[in-house]
C-alpha atoms as a PDB file:
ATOM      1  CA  UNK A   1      11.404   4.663  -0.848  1.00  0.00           C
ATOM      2  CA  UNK A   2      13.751   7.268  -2.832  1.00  0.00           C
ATOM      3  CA  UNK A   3      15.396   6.392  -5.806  1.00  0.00           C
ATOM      4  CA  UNK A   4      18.716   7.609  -6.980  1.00  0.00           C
ATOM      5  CA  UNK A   5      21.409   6.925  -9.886  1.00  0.00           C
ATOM      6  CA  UNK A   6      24.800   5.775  -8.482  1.00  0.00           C
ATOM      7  CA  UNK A   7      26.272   8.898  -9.637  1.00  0.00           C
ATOM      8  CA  UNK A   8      23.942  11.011  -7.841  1.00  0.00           C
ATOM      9  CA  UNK A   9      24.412   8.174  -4.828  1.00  0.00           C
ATOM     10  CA  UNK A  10      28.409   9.136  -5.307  1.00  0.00           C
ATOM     11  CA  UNK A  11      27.891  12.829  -5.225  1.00  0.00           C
ATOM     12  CA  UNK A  12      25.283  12.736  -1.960  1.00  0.00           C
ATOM     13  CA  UNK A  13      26.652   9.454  -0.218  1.00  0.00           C
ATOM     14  CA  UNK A  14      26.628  11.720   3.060  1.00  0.00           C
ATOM     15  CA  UNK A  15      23.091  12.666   2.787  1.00  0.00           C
ATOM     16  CA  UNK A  16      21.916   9.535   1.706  1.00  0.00           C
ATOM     17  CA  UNK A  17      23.096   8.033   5.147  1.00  0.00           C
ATOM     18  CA  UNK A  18      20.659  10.652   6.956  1.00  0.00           C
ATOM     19  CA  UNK A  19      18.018   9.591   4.895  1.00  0.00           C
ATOM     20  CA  UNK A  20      18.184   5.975   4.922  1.00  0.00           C
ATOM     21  CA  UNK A  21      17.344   6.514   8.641  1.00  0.00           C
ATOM     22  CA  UNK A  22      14.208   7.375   7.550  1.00  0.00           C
ATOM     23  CA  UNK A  23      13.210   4.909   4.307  1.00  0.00           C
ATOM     24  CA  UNK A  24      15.381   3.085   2.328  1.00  0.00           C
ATOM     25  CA  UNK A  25      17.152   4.264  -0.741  1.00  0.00           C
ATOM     26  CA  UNK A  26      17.670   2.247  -4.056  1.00  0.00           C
ATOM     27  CA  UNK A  27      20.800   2.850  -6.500  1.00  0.00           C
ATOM     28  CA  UNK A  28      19.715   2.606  -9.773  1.00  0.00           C
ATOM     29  CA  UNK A  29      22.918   2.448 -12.630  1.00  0.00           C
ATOM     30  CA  UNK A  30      21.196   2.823 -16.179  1.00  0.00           C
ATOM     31  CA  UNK A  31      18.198   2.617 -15.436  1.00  0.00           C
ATOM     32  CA  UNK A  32      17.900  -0.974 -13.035  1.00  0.00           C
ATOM     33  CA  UNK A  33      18.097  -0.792  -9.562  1.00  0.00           C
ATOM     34  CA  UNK A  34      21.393  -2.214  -8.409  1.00  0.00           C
ATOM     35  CA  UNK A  35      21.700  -2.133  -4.795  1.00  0.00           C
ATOM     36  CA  UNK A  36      19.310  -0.838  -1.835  1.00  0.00           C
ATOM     37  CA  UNK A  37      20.448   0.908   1.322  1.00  0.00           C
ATOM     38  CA  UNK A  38      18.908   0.582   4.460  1.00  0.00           C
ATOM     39  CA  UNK A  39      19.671   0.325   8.090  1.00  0.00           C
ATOM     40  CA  UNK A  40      21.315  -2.652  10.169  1.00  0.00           C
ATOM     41  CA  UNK A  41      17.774  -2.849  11.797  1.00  0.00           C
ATOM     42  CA  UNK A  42      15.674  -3.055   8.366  1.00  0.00           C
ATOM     43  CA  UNK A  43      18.713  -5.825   6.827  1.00  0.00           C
ATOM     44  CA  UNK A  44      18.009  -7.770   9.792  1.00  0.00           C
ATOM     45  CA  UNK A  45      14.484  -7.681   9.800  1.00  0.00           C
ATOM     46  CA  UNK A  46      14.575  -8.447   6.114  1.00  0.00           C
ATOM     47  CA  UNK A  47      16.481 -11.184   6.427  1.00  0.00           C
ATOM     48  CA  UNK A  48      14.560 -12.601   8.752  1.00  0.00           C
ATOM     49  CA  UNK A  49      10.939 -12.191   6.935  1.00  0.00           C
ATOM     50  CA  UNK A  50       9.911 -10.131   9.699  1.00  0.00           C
ATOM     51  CA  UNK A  51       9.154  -7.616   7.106  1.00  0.00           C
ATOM     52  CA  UNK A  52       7.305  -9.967   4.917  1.00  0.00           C
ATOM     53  CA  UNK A  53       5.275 -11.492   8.389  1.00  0.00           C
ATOM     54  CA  UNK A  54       4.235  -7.785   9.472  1.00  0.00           C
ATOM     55  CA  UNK A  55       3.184  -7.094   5.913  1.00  0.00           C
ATOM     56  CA  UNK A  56       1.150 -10.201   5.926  1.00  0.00           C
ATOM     57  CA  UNK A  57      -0.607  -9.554   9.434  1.00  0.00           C
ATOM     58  CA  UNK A  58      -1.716  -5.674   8.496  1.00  0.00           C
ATOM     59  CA  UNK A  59      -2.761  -7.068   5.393  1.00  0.00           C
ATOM     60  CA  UNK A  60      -5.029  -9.378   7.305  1.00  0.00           C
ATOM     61  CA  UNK A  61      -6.010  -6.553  10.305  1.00  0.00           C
ATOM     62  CA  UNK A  62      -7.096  -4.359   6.786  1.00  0.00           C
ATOM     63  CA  UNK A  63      -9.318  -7.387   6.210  1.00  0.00           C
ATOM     64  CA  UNK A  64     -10.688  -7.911   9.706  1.00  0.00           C
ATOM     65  CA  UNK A  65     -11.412  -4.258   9.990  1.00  0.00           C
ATOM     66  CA  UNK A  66     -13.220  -3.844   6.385  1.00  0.00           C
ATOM     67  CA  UNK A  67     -14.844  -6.807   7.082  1.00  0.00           C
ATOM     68  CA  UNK A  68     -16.377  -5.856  10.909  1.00  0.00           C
ATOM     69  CA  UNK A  69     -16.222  -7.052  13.749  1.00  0.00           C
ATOM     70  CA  UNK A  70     -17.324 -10.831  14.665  1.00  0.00           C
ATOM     71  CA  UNK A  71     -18.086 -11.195  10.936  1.00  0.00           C
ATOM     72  CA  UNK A  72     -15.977 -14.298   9.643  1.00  0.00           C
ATOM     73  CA  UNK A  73     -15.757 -15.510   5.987  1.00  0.00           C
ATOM     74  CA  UNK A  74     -13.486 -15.560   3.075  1.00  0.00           C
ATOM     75  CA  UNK A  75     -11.623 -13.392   0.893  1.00  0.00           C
ATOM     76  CA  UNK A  76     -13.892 -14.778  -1.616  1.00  0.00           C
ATOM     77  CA  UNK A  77     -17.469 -13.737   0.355  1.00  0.00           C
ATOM     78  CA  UNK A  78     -15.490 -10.446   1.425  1.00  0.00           C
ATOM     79  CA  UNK A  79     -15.298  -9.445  -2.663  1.00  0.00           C
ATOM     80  CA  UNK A  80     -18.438 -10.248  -3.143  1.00  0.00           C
ATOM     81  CA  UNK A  81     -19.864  -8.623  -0.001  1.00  0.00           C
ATOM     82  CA  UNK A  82     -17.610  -5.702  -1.653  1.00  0.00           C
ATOM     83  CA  UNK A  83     -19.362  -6.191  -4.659  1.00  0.00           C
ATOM     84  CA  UNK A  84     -23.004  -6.037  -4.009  1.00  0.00           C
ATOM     85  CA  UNK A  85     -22.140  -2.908  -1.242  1.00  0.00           C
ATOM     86  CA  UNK A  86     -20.703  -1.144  -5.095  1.00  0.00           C
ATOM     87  CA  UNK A  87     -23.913  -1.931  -6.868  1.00  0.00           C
ATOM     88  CA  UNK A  88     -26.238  -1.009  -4.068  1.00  0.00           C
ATOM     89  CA  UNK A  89     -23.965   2.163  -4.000  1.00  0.00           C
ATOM     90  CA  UNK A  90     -24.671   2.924  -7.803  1.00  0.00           C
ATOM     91  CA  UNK A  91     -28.195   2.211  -7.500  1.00  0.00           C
ATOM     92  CA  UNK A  92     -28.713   4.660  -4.803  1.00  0.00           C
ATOM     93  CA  UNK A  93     -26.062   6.925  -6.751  1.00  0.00           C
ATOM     94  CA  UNK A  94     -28.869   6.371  -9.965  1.00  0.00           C
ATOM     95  CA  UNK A  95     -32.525   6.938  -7.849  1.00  0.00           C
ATOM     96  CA  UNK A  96     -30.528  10.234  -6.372  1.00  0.00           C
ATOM     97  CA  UNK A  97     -29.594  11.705 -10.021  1.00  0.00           C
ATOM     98  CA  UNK A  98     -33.219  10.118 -11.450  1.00  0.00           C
ATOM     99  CA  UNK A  99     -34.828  12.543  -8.663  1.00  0.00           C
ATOM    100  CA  UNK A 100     -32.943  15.484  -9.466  1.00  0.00           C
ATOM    101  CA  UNK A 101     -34.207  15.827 -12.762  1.00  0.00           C
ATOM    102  CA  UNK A 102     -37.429  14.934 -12.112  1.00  0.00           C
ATOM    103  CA  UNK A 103     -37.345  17.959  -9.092  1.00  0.00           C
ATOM    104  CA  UNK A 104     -35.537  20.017 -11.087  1.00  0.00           C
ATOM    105  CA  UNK A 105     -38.282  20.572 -13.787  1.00  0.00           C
END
């Protein structure tokens, strides 16, 4: 998302309309963000919650796939699974360096 001041939104209004076909564009006017432009397709969607549904499901398909397939369980068991996999990381990370300097001497 791009970010402009109104006056800069006066000055480029043209331009601005090409690129809200790509992302949307907020108007900020000193300093807070007054008003967003975006296309009739993204309002819609918007106003609908589509945009807030979709969010929701690739949040959950980020789960599903960090989480493997046919394994179930809860947020909950998924930070701890996320957990122990960090500490079993650092412990490797520690025997690797603690046979460095043993082979390095």
């Amino acid at each position: 998302m791009i970010t402009v001041t109104s006056v800069e939104a006066q000055n480029r209004f043209g331009q601005l309309l090409d690129t809200v076909q790509r992302e949307p564009v907020v108007i900020t006017r000193h300093g807070r963000m007054v008003a967003v432009l975006m296309t009739p397709q993204a309002a819609e969607a918007q106003r609908q919650g589509v945009g807030a549904d979709a969010a929701r499901q690739a949040g959950l398909a980020a789960i599903a796939n960090f989480r493997g397939a046919g394994r179930g369980g809860s947020v909950a068991q998924l930070l701890q699974d996320r957990q122990a996999d960090r500490q079993a990381e650092m412990r490797k990370e520690q025997s690797r360096k603690a046979g460095r300097k043993t082979s390095g001497k």
